[in-house]
Protein backbone atom coordinates (compact mmCIF):
# COMPACT_ATOMS: atom_id res chain seq x y z
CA UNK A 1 14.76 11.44 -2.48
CA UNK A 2 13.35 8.86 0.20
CA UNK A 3 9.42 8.67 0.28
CA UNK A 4 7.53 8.63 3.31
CA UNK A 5 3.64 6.55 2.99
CA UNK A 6 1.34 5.51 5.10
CA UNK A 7 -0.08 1.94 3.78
CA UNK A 8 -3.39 0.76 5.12
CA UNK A 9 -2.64 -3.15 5.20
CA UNK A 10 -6.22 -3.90 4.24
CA UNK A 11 -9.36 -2.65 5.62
CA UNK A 12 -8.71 -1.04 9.16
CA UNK A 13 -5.70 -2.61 8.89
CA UNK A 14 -6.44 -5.91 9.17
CA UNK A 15 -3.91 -7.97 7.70
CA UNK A 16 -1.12 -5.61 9.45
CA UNK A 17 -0.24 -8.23 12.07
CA UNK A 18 0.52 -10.68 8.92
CA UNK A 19 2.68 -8.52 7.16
CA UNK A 20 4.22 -8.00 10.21
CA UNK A 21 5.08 -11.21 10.69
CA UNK A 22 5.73 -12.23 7.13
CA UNK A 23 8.00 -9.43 6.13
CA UNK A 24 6.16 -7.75 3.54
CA UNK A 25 3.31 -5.12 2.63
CA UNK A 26 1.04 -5.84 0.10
CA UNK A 27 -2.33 -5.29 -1.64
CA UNK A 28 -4.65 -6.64 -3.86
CA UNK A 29 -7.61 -4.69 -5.58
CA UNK A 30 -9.27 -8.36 -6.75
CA UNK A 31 -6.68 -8.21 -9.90
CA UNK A 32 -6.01 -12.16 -9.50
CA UNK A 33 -2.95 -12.57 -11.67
CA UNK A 34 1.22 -11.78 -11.68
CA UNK A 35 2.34 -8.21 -12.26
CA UNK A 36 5.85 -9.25 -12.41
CA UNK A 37 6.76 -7.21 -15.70
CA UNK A 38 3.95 -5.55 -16.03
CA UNK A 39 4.67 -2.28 -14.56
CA UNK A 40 5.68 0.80 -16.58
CA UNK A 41 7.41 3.65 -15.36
CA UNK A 42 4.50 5.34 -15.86
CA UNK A 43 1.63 4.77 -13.48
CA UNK A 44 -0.81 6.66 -16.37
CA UNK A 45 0.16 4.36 -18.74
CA UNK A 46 -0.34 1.16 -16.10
CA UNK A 47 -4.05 2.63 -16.07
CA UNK A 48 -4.68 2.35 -18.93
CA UNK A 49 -4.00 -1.34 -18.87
CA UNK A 50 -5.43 -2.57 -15.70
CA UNK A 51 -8.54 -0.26 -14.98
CA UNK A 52 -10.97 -2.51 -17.45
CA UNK A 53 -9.44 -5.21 -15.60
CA UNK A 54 -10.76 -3.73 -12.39
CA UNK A 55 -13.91 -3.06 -13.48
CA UNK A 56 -14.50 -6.16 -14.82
CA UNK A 57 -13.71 -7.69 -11.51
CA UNK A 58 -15.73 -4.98 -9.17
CA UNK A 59 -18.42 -4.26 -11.33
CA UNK A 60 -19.91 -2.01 -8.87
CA UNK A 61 -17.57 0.46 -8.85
CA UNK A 62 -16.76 3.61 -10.87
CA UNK A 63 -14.07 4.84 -13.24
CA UNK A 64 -12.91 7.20 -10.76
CA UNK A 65 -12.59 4.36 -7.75
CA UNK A 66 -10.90 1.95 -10.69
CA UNK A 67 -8.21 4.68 -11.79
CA UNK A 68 -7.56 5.60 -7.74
CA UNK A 69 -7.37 1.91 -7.02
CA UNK A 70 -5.22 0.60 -10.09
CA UNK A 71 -2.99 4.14 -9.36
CA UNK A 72 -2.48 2.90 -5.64
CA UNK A 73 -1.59 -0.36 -6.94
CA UNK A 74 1.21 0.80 -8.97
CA UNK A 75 2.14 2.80 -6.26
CA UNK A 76 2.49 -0.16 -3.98
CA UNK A 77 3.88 -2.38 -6.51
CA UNK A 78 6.85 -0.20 -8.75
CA UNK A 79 6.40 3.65 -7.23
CA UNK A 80 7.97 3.05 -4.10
CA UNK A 81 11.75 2.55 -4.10
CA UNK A 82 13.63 0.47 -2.18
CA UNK A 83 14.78 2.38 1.07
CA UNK A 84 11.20 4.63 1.30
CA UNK A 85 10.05 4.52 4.71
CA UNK A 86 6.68 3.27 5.04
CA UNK A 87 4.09 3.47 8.18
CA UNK A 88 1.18 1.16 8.49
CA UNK A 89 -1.69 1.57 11.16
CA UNK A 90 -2.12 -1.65 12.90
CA UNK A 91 -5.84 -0.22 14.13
CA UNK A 92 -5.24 0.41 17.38
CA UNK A 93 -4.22 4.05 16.81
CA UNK A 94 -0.28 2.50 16.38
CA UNK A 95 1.67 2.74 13.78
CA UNK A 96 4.39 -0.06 12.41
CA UNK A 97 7.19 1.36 10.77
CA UNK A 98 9.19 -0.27 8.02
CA UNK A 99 11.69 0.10 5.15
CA UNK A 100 11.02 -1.10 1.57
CA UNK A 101 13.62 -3.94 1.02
CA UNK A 102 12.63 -5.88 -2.47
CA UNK A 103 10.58 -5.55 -5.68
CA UNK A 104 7.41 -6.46 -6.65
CA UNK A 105 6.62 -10.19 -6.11
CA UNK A 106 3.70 -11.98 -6.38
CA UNK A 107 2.02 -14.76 -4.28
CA UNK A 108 -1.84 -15.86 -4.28
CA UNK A 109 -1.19 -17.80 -0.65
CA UNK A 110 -1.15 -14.45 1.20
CA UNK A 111 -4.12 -12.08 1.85
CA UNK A 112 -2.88 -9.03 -0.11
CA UNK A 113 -1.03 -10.98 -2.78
CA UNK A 114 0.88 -8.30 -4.85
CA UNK A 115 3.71 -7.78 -2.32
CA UNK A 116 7.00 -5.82 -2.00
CA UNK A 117 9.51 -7.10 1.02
CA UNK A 118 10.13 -4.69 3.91
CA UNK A 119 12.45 -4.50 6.90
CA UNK A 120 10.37 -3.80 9.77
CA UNK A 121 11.55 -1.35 12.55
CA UNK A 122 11.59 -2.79 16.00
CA UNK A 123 9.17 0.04 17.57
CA UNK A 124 5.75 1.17 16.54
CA UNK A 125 4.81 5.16 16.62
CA UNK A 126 1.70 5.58 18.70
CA UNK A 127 -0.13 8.54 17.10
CA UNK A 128 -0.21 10.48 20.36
CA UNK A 129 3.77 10.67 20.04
CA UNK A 130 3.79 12.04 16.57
CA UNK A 131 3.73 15.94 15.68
CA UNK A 132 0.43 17.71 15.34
CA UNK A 133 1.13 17.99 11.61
CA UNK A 134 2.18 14.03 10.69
CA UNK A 135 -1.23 13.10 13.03
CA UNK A 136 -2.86 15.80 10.19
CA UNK A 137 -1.37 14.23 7.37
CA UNK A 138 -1.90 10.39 8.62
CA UNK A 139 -5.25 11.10 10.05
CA UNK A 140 -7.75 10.49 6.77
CA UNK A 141 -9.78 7.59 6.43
CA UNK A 142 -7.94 5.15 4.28
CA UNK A 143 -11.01 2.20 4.22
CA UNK A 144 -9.86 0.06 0.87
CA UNK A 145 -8.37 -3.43 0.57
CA UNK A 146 -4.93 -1.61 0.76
CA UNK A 147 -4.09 2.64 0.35
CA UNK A 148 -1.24 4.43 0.14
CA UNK A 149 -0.72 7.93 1.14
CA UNK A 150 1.97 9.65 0.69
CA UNK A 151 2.81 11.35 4.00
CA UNK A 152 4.03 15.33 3.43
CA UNK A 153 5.25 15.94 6.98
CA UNK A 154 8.25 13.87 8.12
């Protein structure tokens, strides 16, 4: 079954126009090193793996910020299949649209580093054109490096 996410491209959406323009969605969590293999099919088990590796590398937060983080992370990285429809607030209350087209890849040159290609659409949804219940379901604060939401009204 396709997936539909909403994917804050950095804080407010910052590095949205990059992604745009480079093909790809990404995040990073400040886990500075190549996933590539490193992600089982269960996100529980991934976890368990990477959330001493957070902490380690944001000592200020908590266990419950490192297992939300590391789970989006996995998310990002090996939950979303190729085809899931993804929409990504560009902060000015717009929405770009796009279609998970690769895998996992990784590449310290780009501001949210652990990427996954995408197909962008041609038009972005303005949030006064969507449905009372998808502006519902997009419309929490999403204020980390990069979030993913998985949107229940499409």
């Amino acid at each position: 079954m396709k997936q539909y996410n909403r994917i804050m491209l950095g804080k407010g959406g910052i590095y949205a126009d990059t992604c745009l323009k480079e093909n790809y969605i990404g995040a990073d969590f400040n886990i500075n090193q190549d996933l590539s293999g490193k992600f089982p099919e269960e996100w529980r088990l991934f976890n368990k793996e990477f959330i001493p590796i957070y902490l380690q590398e944001n000592p200020k937060k908590g266990k419950v910020s490192a297992g939300l983080s590391c789970g989006m992370l996995w998310t990002i990285c090996k939950g979303l299949k190729i085809g899931d429809i993804v929409l990504c607030p560009n902060g000015n209350s717009e929405y770009y649209v796009d279609a998970i087209f690769g895998n996992y890849f990784y590449d310290p040159s780009k501001p949210l580093f652990h990427c996954r290609s995408v197909q962008w659409m041609q038009k972005t949804i303005s949030r006064k054109e969507m449905s009372s219940e998808l502006q519902r379901s997009t419309g929490s604060k999403l204020e980390t490096h990069a979030t993913c939401q998985r949107i229940r009204y499409l």
